[in-house]
N, C-alpha and C. Protein backbone atom coordinates (compact mmCIF):
# COMPACT_ATOMS: atom_id res chain seq x y z
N UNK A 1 -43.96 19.10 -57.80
CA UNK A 1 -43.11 19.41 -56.69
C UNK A 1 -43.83 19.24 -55.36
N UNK A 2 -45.08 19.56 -55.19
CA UNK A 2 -45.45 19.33 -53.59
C UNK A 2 -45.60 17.97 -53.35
N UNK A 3 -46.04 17.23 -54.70
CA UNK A 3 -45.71 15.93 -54.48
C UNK A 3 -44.37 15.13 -53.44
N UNK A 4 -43.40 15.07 -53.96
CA UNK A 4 -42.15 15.23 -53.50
C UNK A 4 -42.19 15.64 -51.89
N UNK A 5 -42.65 16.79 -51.39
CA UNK A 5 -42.42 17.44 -50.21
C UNK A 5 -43.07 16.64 -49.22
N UNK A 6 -44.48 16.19 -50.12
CA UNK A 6 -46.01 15.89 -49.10
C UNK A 6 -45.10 14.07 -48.98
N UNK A 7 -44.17 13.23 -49.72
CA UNK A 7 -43.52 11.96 -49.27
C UNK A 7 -42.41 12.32 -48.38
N UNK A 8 -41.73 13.42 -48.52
CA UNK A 8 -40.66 13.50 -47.68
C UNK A 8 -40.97 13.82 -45.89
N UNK A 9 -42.08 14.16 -46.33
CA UNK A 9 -42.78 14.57 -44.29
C UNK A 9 -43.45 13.85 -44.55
N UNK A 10 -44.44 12.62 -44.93
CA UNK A 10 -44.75 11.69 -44.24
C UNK A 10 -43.98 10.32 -43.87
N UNK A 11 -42.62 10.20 -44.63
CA UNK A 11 -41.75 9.49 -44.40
C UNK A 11 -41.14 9.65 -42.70
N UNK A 12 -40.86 10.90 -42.56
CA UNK A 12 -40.20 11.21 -41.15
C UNK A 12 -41.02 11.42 -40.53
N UNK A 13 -42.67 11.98 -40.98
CA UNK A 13 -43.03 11.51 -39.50
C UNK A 13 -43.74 10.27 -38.84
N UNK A 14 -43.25 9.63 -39.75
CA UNK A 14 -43.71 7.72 -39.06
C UNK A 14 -42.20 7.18 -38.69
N UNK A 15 -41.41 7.95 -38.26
CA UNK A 15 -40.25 7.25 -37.86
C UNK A 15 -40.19 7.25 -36.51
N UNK A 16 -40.47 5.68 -35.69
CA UNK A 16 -40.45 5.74 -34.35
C UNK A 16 -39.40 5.33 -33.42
N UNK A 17 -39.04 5.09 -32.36
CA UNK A 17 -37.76 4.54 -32.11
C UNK A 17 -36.73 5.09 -31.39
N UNK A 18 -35.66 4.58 -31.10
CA UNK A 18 -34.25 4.95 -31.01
C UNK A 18 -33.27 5.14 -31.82
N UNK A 19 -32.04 5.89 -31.81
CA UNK A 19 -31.28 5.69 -32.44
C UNK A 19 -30.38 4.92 -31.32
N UNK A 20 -29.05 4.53 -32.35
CA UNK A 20 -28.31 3.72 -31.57
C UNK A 20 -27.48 4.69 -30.55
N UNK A 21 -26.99 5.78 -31.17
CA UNK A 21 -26.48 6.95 -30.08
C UNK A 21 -27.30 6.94 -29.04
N UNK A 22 -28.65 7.02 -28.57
CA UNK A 22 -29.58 7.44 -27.99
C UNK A 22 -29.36 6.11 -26.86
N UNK A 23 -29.23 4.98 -27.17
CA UNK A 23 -29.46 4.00 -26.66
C UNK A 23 -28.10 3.55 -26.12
N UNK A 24 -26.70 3.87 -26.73
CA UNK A 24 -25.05 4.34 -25.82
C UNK A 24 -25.16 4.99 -24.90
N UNK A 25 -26.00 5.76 -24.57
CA UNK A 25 -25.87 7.05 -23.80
C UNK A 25 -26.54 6.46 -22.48
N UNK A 26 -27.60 5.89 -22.47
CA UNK A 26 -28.71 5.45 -21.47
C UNK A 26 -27.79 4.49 -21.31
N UNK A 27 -26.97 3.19 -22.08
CA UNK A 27 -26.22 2.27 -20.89
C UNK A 27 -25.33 2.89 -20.85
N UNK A 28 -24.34 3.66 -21.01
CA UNK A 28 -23.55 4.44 -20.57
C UNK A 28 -24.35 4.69 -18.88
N UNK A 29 -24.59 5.74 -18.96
CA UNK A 29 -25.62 6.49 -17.97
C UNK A 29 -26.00 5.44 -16.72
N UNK A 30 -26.42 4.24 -17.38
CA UNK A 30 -27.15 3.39 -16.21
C UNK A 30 -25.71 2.35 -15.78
N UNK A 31 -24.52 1.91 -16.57
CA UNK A 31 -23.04 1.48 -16.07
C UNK A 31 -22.71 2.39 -14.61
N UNK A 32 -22.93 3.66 -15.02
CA UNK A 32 -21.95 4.67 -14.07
C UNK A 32 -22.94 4.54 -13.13
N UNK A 33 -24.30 4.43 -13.15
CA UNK A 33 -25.01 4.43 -11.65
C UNK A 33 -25.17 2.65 -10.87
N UNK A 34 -25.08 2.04 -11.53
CA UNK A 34 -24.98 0.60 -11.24
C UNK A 34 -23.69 0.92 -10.60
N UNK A 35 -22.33 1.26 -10.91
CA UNK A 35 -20.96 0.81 -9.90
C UNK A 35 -21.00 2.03 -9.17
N UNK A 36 -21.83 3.35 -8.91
CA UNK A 36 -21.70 4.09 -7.92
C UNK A 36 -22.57 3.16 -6.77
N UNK A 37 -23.68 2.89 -7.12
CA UNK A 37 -24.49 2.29 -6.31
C UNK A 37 -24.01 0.45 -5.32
N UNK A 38 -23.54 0.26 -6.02
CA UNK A 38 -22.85 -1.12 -5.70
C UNK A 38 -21.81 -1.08 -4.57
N UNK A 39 -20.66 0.44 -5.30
CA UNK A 39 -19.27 0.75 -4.64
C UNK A 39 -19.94 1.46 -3.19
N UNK A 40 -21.31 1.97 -2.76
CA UNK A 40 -21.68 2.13 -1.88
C UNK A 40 -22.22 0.93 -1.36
N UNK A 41 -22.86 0.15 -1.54
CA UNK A 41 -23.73 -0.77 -0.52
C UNK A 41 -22.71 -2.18 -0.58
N UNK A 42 -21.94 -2.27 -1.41
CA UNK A 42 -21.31 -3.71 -1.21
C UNK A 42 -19.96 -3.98 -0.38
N UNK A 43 -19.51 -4.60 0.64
CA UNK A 43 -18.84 -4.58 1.66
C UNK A 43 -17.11 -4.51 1.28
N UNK A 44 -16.84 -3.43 0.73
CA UNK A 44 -15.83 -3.47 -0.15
C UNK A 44 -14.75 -2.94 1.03
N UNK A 45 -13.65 -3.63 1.70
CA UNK A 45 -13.20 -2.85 2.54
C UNK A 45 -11.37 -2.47 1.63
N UNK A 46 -11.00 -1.55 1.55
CA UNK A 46 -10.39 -1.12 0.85
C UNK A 46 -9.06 -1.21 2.16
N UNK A 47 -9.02 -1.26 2.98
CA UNK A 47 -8.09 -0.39 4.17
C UNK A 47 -7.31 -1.83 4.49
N UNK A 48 -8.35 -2.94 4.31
CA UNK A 48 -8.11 -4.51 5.11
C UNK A 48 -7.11 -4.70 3.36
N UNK A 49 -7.32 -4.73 2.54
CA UNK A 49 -6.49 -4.48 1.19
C UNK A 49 -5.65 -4.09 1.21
N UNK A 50 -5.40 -2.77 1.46
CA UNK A 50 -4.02 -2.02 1.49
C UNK A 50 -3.11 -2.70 3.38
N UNK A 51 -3.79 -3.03 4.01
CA UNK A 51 -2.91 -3.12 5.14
C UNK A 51 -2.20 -4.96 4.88
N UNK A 52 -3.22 -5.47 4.12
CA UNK A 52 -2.63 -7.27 3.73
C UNK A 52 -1.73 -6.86 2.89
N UNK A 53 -1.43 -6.03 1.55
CA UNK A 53 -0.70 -5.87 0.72
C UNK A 53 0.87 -5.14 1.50
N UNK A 54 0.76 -3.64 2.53
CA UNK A 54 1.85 -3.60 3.08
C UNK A 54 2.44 -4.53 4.00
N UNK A 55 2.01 -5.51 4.77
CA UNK A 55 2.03 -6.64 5.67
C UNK A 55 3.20 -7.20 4.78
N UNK A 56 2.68 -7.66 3.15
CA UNK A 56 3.12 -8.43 2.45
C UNK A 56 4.62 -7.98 2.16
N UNK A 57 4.55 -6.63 1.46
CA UNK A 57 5.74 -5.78 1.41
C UNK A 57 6.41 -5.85 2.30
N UNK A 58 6.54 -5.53 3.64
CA UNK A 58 7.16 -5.71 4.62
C UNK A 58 7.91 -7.27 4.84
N UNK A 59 7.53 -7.71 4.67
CA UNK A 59 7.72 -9.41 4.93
C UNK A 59 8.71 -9.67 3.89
N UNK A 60 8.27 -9.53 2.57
CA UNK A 60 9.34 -9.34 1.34
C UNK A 60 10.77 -8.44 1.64
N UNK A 61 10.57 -7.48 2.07
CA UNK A 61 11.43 -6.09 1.90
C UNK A 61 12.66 -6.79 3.38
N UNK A 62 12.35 -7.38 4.51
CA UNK A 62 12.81 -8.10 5.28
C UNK A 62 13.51 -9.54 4.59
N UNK A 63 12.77 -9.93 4.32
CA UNK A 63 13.47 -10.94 3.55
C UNK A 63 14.91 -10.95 2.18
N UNK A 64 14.29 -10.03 1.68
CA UNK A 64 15.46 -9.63 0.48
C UNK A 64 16.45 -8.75 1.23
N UNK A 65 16.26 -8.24 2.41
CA UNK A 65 17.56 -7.16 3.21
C UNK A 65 18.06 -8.80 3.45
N UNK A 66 17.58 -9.76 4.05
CA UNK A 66 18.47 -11.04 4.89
C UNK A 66 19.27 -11.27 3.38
N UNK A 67 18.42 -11.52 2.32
CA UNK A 67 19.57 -12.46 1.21
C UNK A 67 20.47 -11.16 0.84
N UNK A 68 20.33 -10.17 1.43
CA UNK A 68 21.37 -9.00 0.28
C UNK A 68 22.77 -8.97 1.38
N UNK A 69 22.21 -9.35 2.48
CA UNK A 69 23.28 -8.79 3.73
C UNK A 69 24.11 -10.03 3.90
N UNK A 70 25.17 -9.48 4.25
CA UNK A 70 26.86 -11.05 4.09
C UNK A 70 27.05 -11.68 5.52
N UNK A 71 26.49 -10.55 6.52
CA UNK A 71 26.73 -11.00 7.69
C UNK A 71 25.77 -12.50 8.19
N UNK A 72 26.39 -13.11 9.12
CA UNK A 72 26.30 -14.53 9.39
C UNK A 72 25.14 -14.29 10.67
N UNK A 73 23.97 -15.45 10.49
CA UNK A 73 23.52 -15.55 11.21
C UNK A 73 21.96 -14.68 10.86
N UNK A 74 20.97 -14.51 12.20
CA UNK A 74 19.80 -14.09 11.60
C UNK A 74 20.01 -12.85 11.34
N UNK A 75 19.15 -12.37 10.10
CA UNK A 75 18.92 -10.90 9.44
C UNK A 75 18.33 -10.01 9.90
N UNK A 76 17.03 -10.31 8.82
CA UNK A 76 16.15 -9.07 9.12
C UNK A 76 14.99 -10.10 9.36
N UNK A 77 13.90 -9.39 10.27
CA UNK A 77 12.56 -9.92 10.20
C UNK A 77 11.90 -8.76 10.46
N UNK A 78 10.53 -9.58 10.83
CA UNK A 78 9.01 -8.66 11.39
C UNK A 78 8.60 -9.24 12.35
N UNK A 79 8.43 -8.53 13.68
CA UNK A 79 8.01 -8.88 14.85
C UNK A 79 6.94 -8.50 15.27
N UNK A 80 5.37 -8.90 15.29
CA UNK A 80 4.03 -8.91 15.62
C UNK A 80 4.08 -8.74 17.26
N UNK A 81 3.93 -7.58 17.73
CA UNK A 81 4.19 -7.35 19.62
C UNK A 81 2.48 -7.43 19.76
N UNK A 82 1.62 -6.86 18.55
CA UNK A 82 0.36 -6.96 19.70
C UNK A 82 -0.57 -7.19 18.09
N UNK A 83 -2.04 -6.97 18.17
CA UNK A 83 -2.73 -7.21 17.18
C UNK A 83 -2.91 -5.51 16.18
N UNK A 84 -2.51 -4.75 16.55
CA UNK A 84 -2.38 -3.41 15.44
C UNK A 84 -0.74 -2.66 15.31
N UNK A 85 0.22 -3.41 15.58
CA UNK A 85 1.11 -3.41 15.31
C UNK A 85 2.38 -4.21 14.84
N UNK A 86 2.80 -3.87 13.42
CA UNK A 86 4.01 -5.20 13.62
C UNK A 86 5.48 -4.08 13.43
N UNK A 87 6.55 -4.58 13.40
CA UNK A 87 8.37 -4.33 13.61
C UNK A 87 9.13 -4.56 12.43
N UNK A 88 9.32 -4.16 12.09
CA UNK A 88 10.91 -4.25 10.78
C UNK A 88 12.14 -4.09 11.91
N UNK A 89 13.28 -5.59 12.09
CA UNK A 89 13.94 -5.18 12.66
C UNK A 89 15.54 -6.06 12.07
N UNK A 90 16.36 -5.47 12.59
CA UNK A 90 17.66 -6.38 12.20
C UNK A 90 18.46 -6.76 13.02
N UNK A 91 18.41 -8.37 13.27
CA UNK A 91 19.70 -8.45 13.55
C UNK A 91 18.94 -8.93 15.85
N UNK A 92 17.32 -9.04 15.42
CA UNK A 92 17.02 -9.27 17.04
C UNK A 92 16.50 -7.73 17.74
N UNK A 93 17.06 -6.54 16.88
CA UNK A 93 17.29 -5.39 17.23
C UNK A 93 16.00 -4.30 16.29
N UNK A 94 14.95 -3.70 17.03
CA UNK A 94 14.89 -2.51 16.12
C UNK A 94 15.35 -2.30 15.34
N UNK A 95 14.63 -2.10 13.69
CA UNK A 95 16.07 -1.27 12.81
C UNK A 95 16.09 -0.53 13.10
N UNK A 96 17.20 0.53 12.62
CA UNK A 96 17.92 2.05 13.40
C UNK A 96 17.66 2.71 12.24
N UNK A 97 17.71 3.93 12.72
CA UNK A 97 17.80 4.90 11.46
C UNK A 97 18.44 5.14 10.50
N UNK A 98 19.75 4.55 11.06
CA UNK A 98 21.09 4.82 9.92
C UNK A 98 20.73 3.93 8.83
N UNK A 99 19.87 3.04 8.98
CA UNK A 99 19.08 2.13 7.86
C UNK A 99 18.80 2.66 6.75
N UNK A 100 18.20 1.91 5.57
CA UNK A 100 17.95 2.68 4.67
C UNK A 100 15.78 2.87 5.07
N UNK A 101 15.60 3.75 4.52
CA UNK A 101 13.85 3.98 5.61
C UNK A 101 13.06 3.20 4.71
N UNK A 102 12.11 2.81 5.57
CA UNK A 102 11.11 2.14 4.75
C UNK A 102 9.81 2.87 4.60
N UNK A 103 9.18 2.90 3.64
CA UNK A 103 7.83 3.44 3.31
C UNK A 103 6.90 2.54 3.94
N UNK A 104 6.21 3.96 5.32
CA UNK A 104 4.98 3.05 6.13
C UNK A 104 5.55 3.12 7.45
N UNK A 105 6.70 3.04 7.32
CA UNK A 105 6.98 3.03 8.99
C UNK A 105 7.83 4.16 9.67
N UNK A 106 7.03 4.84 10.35
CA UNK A 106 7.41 5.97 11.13
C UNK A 106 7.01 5.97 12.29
N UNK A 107 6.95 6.75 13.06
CA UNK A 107 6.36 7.42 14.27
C UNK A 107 7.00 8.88 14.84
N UNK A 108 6.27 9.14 15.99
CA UNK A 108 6.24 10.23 16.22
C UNK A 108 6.37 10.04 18.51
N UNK A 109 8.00 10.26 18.49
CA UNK A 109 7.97 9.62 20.16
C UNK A 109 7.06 10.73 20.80
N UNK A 110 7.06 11.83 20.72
CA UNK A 110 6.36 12.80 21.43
C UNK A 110 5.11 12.47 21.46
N UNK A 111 3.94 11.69 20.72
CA UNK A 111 2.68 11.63 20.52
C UNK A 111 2.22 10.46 21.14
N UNK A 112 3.40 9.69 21.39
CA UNK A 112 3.08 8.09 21.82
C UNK A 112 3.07 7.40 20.57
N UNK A 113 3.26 7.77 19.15
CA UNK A 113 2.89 7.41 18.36
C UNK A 113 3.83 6.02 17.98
N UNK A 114 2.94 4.91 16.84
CA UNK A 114 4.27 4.10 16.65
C UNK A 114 5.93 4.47 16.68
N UNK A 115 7.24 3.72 17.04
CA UNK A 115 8.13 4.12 17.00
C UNK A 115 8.54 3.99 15.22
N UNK A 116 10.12 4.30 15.07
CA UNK A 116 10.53 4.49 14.01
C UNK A 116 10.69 2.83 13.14
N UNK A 117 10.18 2.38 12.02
CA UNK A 117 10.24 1.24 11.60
C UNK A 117 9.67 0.48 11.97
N UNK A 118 8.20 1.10 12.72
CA UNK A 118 7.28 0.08 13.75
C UNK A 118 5.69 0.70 12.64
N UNK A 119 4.68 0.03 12.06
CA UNK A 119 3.47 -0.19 11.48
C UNK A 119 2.67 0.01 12.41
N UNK A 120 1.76 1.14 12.05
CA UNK A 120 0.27 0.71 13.13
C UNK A 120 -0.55 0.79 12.22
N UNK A 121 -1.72 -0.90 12.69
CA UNK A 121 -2.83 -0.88 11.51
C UNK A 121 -3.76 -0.06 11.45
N UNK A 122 -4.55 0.80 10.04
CA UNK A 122 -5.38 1.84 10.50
C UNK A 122 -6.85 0.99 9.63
N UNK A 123 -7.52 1.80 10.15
CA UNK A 123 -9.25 1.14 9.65
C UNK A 123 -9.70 0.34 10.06
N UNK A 124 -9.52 0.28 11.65
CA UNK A 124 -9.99 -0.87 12.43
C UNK A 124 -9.50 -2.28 11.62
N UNK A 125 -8.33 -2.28 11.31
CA UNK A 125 -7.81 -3.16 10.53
C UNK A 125 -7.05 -3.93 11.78
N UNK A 126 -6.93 -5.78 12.34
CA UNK A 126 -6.16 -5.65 13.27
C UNK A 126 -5.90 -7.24 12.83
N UNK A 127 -4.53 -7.76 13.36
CA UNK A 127 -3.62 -9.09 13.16
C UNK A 127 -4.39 -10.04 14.05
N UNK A 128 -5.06 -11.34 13.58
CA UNK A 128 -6.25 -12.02 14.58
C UNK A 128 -5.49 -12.96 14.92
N UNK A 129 -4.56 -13.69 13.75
CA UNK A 129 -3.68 -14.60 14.27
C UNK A 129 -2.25 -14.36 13.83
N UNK A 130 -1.28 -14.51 14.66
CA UNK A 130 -0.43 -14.38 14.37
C UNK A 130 0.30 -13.40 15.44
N UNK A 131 -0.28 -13.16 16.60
CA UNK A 131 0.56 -11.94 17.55
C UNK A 131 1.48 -12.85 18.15
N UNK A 132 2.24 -12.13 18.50
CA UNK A 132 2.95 -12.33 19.43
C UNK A 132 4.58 -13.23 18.45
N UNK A 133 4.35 -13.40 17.10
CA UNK A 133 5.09 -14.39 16.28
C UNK A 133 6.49 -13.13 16.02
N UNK A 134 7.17 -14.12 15.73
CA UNK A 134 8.72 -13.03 15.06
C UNK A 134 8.93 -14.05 13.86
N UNK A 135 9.45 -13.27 12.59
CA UNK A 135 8.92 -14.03 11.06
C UNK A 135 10.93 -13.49 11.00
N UNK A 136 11.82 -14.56 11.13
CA UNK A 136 12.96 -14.24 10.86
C UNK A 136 13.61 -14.92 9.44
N UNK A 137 14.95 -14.52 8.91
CA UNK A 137 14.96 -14.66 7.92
C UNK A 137 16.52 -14.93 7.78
N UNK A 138 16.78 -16.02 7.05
CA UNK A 138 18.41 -16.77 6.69
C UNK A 138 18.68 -15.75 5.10
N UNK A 139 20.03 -15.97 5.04
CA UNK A 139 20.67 -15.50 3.85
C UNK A 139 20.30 -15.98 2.32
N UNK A 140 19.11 -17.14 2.57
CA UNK A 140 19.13 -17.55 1.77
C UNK A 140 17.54 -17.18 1.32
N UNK A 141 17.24 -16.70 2.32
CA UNK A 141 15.24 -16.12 2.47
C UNK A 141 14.11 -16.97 2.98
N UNK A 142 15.07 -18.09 3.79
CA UNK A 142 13.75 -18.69 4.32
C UNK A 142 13.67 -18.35 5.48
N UNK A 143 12.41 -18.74 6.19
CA UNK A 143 12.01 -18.36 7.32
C UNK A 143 12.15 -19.04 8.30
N UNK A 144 12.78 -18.22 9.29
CA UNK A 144 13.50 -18.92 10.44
C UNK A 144 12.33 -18.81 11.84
N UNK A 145 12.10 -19.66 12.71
CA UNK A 145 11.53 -19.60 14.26
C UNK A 145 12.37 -18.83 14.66
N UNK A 146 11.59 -18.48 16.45
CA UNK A 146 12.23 -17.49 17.09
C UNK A 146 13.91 -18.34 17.60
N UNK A 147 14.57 -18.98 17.31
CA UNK A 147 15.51 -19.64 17.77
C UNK A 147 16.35 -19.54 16.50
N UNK A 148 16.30 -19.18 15.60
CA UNK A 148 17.12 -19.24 14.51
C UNK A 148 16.77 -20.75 13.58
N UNK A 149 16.16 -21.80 13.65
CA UNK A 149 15.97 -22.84 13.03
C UNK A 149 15.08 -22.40 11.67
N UNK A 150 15.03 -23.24 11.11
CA UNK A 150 14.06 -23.60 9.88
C UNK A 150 12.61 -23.62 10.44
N UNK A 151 12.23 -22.67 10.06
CA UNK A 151 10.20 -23.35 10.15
C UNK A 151 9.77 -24.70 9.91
N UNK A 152 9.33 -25.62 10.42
CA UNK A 152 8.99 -26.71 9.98
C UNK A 152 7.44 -26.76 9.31
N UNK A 153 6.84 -25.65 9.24
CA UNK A 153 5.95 -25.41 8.62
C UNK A 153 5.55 -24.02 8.31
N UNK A 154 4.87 -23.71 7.16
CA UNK A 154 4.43 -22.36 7.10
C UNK A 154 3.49 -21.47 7.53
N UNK A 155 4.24 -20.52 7.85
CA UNK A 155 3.58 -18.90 8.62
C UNK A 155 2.42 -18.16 8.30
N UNK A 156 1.61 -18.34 9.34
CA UNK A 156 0.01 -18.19 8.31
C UNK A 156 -0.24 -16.79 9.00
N UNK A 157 -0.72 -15.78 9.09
CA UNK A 157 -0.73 -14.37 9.66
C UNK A 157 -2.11 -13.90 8.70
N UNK A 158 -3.24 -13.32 9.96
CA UNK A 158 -4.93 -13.06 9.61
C UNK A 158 -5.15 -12.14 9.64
N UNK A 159 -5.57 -11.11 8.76
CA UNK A 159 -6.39 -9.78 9.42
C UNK A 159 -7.25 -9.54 9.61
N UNK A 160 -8.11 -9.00 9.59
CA UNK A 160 -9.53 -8.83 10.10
C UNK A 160 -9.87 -7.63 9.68
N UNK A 161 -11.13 -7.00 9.77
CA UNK A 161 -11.61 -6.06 9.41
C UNK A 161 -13.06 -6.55 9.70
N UNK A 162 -13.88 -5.80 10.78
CA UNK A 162 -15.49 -6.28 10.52
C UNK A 162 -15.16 -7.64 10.87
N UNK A 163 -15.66 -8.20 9.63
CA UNK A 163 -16.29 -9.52 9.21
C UNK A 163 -15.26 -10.35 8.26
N UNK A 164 -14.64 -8.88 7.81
CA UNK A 164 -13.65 -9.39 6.60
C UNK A 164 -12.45 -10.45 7.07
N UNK A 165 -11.85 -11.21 6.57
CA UNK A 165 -10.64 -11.58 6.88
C UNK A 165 -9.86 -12.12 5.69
N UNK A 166 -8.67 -11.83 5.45
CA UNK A 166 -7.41 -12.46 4.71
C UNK A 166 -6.48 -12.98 5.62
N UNK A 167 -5.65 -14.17 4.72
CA UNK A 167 -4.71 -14.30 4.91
C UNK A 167 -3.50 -14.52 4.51
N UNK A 168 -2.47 -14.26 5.13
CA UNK A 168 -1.43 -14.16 4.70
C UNK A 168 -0.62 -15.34 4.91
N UNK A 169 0.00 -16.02 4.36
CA UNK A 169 1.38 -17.49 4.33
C UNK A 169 2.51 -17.53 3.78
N UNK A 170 3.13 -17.33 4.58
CA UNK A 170 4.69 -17.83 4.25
C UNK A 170 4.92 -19.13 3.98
N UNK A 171 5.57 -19.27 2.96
CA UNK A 171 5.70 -21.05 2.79
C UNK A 171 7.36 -21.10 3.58
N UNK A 172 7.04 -22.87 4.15
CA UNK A 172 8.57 -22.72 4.93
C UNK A 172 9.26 -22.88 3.36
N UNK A 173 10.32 -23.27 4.10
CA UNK A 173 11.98 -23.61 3.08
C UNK A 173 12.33 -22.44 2.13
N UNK A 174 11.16 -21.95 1.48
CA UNK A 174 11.44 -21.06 0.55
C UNK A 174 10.79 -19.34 0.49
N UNK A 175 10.00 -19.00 1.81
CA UNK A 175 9.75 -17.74 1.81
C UNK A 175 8.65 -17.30 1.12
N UNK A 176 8.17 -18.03 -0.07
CA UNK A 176 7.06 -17.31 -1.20
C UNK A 176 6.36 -16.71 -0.73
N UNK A 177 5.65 -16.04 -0.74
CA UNK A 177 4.39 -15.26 -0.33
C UNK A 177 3.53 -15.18 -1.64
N UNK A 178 2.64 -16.31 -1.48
CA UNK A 178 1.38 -16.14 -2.75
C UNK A 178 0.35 -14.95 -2.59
């Protein structure tokens, strides 16, 4: 019998190594500090993201009010007045309240703040090209110039952030937004 005992402890104690649990845990461990470390130092602007994506919404949400609405003539668009603000409007006109509301656009008249159905960009997020443009819209969803015509080419609209920039394009004839 001590036979037996005196192989069973020298077996385990020449066992050197890892186990494989042991070795999940450490890349586990070193995954989660690699993307904390990264999501800090790498120029990730999150704000220039979310303000290209509502830009986009807006542009869409204008466009599908023009193909839903019967009345003749221009619809709905978005009107760019300066570089941190753009307009949801209908019809040439502010939309009104009796509208149905859109998510994103409010204000506050007492504060100076944007008006009602009017965007202000936040995160030093601001429109580089494209001010001063009105993005109008036919019954059918394409995009009309400030005169009511056909675009003869498509609507390119920039944001900025820093260093960052996207952009945004309307294709003429047909509205897409890639």
């Amino acid at each position: 019998m001590p036979l037996l005992f005196r192989k069973i402890s020298k077996t385990n104690s020449h066992h050197h190594g890892f186990t494989m649990i042991e070795l999940s845990v450490v890349l586990i461990v070193l995954a989660i500090f690699t993307s904390v470390v990264a999501s800090r130092y790498l120029p990730v602007t999150n704000e220039l993201i979310a303000e290209v994506d509502g830009l986009k919404a807006s542009v869409s949400f204008a466009q599908i009010q023009s193909m839903n609405d019967d009345t003749p003539g221009i619809k709905w668009g978005i009107h760019i007045p300066d570089a941190n603000t753009y307009r949801l409007y209908k019809n040439n006109s502010d939309a009104s309240s009796s509208m149905i509301p859109v998510k994103g656009y409010s204000g506050d008249p007492e504060t100076g703040a944007c008006p009602k159905n009017c965007h202000q960009l936040q995160g030093n997020v601001q429109i580089s090209s494209g001010v001063g443009k009105t993005i109008n819209f036919d019954r059918w969803g394409r995009p009309l110039d400030g005169s009511g015509n056909l675009q003869t080419e498509g609507v390119s609209l920039e944001l900025t952030q820093g260093g960052e920039k996207r952009l945004i394009t309307i294709t003429k004839n047909t509205g897409y937004i890639p």
